[in-house]
Protein backbone atom coordinates (compact mmCIF):
# COMPACT_ATOMS: atom_id res chain seq x y z
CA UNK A 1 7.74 23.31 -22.61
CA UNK A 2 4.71 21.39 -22.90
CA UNK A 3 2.22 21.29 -20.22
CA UNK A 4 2.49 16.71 -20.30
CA UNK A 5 6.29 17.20 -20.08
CA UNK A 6 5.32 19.75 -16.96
CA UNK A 7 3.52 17.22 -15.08
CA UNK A 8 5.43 14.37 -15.58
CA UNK A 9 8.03 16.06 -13.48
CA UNK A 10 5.68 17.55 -10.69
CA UNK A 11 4.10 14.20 -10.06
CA UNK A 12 7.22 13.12 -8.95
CA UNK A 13 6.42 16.02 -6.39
CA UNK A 14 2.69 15.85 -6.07
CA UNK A 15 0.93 13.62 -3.20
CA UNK A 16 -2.73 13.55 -2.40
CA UNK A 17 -3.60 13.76 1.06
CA UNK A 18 -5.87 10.88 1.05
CA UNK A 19 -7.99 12.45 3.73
CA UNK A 20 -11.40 10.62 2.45
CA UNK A 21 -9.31 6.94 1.90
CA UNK A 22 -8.49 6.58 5.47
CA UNK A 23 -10.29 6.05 8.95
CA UNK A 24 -9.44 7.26 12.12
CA UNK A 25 -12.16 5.87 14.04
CA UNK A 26 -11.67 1.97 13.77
CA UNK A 27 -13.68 -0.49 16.33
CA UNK A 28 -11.68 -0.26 19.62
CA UNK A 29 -12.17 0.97 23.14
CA UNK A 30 -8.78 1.84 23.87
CA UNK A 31 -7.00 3.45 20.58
CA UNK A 32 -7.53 7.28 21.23
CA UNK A 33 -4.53 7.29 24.15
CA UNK A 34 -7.76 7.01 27.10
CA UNK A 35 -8.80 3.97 28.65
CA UNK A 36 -6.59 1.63 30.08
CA UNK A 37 -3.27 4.03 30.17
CA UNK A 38 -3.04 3.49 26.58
CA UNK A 39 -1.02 6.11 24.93
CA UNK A 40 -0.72 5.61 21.08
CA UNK A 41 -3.42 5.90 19.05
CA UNK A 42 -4.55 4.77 14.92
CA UNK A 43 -4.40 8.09 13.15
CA UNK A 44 -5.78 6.12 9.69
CA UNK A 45 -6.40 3.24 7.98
CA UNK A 46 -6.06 1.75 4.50
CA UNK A 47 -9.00 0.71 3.13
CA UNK A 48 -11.29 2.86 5.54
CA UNK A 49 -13.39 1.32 7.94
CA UNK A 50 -16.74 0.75 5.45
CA UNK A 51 -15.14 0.64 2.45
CA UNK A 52 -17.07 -1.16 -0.09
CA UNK A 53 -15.16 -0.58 -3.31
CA UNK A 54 -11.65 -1.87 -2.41
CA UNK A 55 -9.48 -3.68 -4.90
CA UNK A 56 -8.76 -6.95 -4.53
CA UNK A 57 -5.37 -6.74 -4.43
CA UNK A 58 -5.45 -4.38 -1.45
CA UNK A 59 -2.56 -4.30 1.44
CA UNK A 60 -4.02 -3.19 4.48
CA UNK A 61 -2.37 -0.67 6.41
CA UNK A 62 -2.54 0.87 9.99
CA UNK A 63 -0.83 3.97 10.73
CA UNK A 64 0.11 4.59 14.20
CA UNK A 65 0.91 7.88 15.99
CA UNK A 66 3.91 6.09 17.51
CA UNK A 67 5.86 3.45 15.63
CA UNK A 68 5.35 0.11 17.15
CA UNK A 69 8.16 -2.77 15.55
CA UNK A 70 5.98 -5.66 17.28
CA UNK A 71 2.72 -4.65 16.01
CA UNK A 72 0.98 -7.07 13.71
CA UNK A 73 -2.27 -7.42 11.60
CA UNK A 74 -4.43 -10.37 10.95
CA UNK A 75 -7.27 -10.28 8.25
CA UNK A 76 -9.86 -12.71 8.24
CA UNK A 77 -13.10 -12.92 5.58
CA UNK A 78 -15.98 -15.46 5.59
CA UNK A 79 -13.81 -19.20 5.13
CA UNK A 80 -11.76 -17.66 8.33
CA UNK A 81 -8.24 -16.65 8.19
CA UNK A 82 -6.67 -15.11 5.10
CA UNK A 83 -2.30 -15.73 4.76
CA UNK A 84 -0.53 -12.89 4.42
CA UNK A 85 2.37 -11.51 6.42
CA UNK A 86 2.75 -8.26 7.92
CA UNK A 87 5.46 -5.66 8.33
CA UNK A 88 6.27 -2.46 10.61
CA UNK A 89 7.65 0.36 8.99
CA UNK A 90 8.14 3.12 10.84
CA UNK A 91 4.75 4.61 12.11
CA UNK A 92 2.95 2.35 9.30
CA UNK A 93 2.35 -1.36 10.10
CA UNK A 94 1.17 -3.36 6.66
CA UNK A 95 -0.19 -6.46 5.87
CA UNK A 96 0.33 -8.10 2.20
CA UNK A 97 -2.03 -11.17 1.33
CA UNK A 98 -0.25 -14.32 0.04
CA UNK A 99 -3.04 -14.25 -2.62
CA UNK A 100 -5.60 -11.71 -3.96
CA UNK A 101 -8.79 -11.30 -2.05
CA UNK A 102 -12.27 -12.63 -3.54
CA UNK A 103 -14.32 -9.83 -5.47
CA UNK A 104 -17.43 -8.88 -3.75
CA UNK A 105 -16.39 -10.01 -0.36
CA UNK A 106 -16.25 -8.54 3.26
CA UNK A 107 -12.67 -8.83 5.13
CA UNK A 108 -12.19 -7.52 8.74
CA UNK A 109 -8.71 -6.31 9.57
CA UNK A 110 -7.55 -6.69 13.24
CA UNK A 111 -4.46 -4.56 13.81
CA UNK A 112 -2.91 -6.24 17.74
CA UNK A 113 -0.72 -3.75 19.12
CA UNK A 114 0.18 -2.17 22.92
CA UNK A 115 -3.64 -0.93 22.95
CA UNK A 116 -6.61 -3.24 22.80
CA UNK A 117 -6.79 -4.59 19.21
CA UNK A 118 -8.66 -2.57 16.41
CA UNK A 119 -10.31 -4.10 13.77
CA UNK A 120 -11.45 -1.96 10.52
CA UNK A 121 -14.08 -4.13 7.85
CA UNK A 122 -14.36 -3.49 4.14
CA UNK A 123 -15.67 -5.06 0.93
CA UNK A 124 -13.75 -5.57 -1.93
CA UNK A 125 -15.71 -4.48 -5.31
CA UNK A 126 -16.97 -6.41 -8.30
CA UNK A 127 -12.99 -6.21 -10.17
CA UNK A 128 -11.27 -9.61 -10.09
CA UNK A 129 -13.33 -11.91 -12.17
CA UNK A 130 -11.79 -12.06 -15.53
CA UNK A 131 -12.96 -9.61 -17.92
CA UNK A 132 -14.84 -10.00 -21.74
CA UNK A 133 -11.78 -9.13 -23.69
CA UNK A 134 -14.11 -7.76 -26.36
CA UNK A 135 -14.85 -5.01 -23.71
CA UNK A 136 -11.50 -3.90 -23.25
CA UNK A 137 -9.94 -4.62 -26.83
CA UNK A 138 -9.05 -0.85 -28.31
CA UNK A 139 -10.67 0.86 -25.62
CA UNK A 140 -9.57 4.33 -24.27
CA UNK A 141 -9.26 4.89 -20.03
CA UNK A 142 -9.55 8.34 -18.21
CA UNK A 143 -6.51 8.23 -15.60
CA UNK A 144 -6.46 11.18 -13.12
CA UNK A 145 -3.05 11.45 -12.05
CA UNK A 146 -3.48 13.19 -8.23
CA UNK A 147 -6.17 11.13 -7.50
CA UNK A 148 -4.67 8.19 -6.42
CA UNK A 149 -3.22 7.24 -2.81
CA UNK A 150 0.77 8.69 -2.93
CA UNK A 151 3.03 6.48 -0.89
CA UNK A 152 5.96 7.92 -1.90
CA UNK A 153 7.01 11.11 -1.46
CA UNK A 154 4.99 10.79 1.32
CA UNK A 155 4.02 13.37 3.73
CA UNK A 156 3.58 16.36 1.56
CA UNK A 157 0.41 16.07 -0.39
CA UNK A 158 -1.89 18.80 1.17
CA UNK A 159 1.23 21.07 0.54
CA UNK A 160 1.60 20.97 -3.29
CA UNK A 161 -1.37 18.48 -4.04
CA UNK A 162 -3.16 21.24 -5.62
CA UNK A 163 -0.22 22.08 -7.96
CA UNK A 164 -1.39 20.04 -10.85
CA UNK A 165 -4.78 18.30 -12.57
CA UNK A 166 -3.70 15.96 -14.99
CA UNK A 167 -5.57 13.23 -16.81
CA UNK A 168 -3.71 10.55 -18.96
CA UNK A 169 -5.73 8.76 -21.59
CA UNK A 170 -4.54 5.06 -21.70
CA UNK A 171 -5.74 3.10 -25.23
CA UNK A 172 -5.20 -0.89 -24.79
CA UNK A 173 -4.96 -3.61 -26.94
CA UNK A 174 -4.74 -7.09 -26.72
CA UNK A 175 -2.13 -9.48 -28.47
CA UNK A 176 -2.80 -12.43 -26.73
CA UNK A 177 -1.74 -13.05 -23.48
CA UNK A 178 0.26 -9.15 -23.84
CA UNK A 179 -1.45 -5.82 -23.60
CA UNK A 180 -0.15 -2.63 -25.72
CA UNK A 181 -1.11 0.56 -24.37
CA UNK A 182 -0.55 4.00 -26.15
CA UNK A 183 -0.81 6.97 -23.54
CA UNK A 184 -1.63 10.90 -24.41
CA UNK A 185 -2.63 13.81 -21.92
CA UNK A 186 -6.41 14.53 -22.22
CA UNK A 187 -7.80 18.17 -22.70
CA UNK A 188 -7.97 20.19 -19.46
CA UNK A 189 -11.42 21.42 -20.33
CA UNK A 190 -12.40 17.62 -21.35
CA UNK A 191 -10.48 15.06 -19.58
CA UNK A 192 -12.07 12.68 -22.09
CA UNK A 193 -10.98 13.94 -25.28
CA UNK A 194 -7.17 14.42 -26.58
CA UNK A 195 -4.58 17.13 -26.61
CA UNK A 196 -3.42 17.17 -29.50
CA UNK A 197 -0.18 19.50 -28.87
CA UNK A 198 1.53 17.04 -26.79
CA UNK A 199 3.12 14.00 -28.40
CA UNK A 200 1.62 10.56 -27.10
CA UNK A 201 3.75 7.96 -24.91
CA UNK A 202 4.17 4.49 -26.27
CA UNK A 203 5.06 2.81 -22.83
CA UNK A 204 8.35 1.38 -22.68
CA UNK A 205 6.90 -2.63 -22.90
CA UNK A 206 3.69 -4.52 -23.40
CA UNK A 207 1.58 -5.32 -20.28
CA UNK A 208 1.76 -8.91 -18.80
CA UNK A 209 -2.12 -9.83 -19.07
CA UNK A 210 -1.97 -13.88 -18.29
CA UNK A 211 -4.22 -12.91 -15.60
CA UNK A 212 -6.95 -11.72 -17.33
CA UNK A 213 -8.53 -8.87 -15.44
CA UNK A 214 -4.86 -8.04 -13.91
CA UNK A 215 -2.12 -6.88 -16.14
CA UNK A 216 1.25 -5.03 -15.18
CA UNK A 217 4.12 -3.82 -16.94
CA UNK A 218 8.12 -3.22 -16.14
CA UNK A 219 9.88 -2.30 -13.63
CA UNK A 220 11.96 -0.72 -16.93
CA UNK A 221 14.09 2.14 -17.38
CA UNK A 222 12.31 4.53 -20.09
CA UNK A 223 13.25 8.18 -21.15
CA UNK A 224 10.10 10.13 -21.48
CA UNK A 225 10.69 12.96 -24.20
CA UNK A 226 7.95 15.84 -25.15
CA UNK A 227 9.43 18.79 -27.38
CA UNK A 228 12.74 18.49 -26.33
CA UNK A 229 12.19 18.02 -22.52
CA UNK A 230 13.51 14.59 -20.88
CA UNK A 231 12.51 12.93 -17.87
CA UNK A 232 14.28 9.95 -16.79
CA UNK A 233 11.97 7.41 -15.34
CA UNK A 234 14.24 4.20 -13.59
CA UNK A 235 12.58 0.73 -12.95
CA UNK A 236 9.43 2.32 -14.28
CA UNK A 237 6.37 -0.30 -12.98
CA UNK A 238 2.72 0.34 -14.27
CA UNK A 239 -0.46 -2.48 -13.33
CA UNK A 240 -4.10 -2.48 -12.71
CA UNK A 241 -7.41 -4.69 -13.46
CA UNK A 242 -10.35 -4.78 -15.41
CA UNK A 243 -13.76 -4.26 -14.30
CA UNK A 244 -15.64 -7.45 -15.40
CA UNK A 245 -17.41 -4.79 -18.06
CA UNK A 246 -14.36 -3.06 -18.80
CA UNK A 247 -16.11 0.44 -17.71
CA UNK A 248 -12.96 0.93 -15.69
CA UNK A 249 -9.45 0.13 -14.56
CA UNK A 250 -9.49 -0.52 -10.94
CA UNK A 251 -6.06 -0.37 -8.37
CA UNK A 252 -4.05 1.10 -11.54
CA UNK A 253 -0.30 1.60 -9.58
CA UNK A 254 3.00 2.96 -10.69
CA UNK A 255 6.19 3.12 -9.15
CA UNK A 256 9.51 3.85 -10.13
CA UNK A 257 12.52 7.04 -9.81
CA UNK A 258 12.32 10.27 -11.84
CA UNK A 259 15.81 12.20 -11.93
CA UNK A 260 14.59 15.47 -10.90
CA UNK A 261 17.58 17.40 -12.46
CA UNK A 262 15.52 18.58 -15.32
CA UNK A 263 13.03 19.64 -12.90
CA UNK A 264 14.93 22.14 -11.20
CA UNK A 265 14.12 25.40 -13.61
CA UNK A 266 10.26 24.53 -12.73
CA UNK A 267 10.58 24.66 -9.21
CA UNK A 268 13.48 25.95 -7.90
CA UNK A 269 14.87 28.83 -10.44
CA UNK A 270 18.58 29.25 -10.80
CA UNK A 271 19.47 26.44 -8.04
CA UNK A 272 22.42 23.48 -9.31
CA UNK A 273 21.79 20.20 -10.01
CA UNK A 274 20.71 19.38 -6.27
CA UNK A 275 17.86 22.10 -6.22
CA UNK A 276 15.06 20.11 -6.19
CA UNK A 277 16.37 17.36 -3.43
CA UNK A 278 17.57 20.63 -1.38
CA UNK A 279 13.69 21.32 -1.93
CA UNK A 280 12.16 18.13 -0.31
CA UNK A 281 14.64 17.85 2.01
CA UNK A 282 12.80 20.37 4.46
CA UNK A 283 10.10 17.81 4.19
CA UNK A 284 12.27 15.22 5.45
CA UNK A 285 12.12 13.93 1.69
CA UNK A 286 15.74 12.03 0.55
CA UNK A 287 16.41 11.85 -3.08
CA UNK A 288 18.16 8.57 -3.76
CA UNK A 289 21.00 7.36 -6.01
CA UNK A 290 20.33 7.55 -9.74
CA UNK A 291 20.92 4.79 -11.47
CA UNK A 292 23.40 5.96 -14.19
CA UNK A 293 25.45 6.30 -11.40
CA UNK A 294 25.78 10.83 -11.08
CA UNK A 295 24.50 11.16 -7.87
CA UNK A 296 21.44 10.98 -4.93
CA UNK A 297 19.48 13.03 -7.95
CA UNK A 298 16.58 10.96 -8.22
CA UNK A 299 13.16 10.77 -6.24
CA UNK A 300 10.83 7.25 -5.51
CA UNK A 301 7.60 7.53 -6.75
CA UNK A 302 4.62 5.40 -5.47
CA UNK A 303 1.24 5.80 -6.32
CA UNK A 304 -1.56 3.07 -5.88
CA UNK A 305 -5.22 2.86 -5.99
CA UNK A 306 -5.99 5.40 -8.88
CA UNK A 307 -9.13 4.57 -11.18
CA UNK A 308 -9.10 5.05 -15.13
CA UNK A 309 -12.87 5.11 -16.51
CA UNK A 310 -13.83 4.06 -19.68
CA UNK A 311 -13.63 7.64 -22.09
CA UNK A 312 -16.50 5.85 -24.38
CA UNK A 313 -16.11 6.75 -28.05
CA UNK A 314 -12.79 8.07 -27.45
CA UNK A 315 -9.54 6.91 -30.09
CA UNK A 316 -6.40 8.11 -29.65
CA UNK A 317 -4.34 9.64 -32.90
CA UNK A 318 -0.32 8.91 -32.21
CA UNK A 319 1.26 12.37 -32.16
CA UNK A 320 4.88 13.11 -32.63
CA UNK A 321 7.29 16.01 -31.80
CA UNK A 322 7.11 16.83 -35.31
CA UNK A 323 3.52 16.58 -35.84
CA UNK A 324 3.05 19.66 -32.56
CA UNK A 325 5.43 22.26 -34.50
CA UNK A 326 3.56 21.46 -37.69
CA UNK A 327 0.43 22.12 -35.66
CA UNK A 328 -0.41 25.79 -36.45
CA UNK A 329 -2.73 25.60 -33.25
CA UNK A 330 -0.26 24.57 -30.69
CA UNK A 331 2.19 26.74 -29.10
CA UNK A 332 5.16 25.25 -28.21
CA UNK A 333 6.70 27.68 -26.10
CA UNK A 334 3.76 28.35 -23.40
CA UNK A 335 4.70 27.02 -20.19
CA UNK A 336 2.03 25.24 -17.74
């Protein structure tokens, strides 16, 4: 088994703890369960309080020691009020703008709820202005995989965060208002340079780029194959923007279901086919109905906020199944 076809299964299981892209100390008197008789309390926020690199597409998101169904967040930046709308679910209260923010603009966040109200600020960054497309044409992106902000599964990142450290290298180009993007797993001792003894993913569709520095792709079912290993990905969804340079790719997200049947020999030796649910179940984890219709097999997988840099002088070489047996250097039979 190759080590790519490894860690596109654990990601399904992997969440980062996000530790350093929340804040627990927003601007209130009364939000620490003191003061007033007030007894919940704002264990983090999303962006942090100070954030001055947040992507313009950003929800903002409160999460509360207790739920609270009623509670609501307004966001307002320097013409006044921003539209959005917000919703409560479970201890997490969101708010989704009606449009994307301005780049390179201060927002404050005002979260009313049975406490006084507490209100977090932060900037968005430069990303959002359209990008050269001569910047980005046949470039080559550095995505680390565990580095971006898990949603789903959530809960269990500082548990098995640590399990994996995989980059993706992400080539684009442009045909006209699509993008085309070839993927391969970079070099653990260069995460800017390609393995060559895993085959390279051609994503499953080409990237909706009409709005030029935002593109996104799916959702789409797509059957991920490396040396004989499958992994089922269902309503597969991949987007992110430009940096007006291109130096980067800025709030790259995906989201979709991995069928963690396959997955079962890597993490739970000699268990059936529910091994793996059976697994995340003592995390209060549900695996969910697959969509060829077998079972609650399958796992959601959210991850937002990741950022790909530019791997300058980097071109990726398509590599097949074939092409890693041929490969006297590769050994197709070491596991991760």
């Amino acid at each position: 088994m190759t080590r790519f076809a490894w860690a596109l299964g654990v990601v399904g299981l992997v969440a980062c703890s996000g530790d350093d892209e929340g804040s627990t100390t927003p601007d209130s008197g009364t939000t620490d369960g003191t003061g007033g008789g007030c007894a919940n309390t704002i264990s983090e926020t999303f962006p942090a309080d100070g954030d001055t690199d947040a992507f313009y597409r950003t929800n903002v998101e409160f999460t509360l020691l207790t739920a609270e169904a009623s509670a609501t967040i307004a966001v307002s930046g320097p013409g006044g009020d921003i539209a959005g709308s917000t919703v409560a679910d479970g201890n997490s209260v969101v708010w989704t703008p009606t449009a994307a923010l301005d780049p390179s603009t201060e927002y404050t966040a005002t979260l009313s709820f049975s406490c006084d109200p507490a209100s977090v600020s932060f900037t968005t960054s430069d990303v959002g202005t359209p990008a050269a497309t001569s910047d980005i044409n046949g470039s080559v992106y550095s995505l680390p995989l565990t580095e971006g902000r898990f949603v789903e599964p959530p809960g269990i990142g500082e548990i098995i965060g640590g399990l994996i450290a995989v980059t993706v290298l992400i080539e684009t180009e442009l045909a006209g208002s699509n993008l085309n993007m070839l993927g391969a797993l970079a070099l653990e001792t260069d995460t800017n340079a390609q393995d060559m003894c895993t085959e390279t993913i051609d994503f499953p569709a080409a990237a909706d780029f009409s709005e030029n520095p935002y593109f996104s792709v799916g959702p789409d079912d797509t059957v991920i194959s490396v040396a004989g290993f499958e992994v089922a990905i269902d309503d597969l969804a991949i987007s992110g923007a430009f940096s007006p340079s291109g130096d980067r790719i800025a709030g790259a997200a995906l989201s979709g279901s991995i069928d963690t049947r396959p997955l079962v020999p890597l993490v739970a030796e000699g268990a059936g086919d529910s091994g793996v649910c059976d697994l995340v179940a003592g995390f209060g984890i549900s695996c969910i109905d697959c969509s060829d219709g077998t079972g609650a097999y399958c796992l959601a997988l959210v991850v937002e906020d990741m950022t790909a840099m530019l791997a300058a002088g980097t071109d990726l070489v398509p590599v097949t199944a074939d092409d890693v047996l041929a490969n006297p250097a590769c050994d197709s039979a070491t596991t991760p």
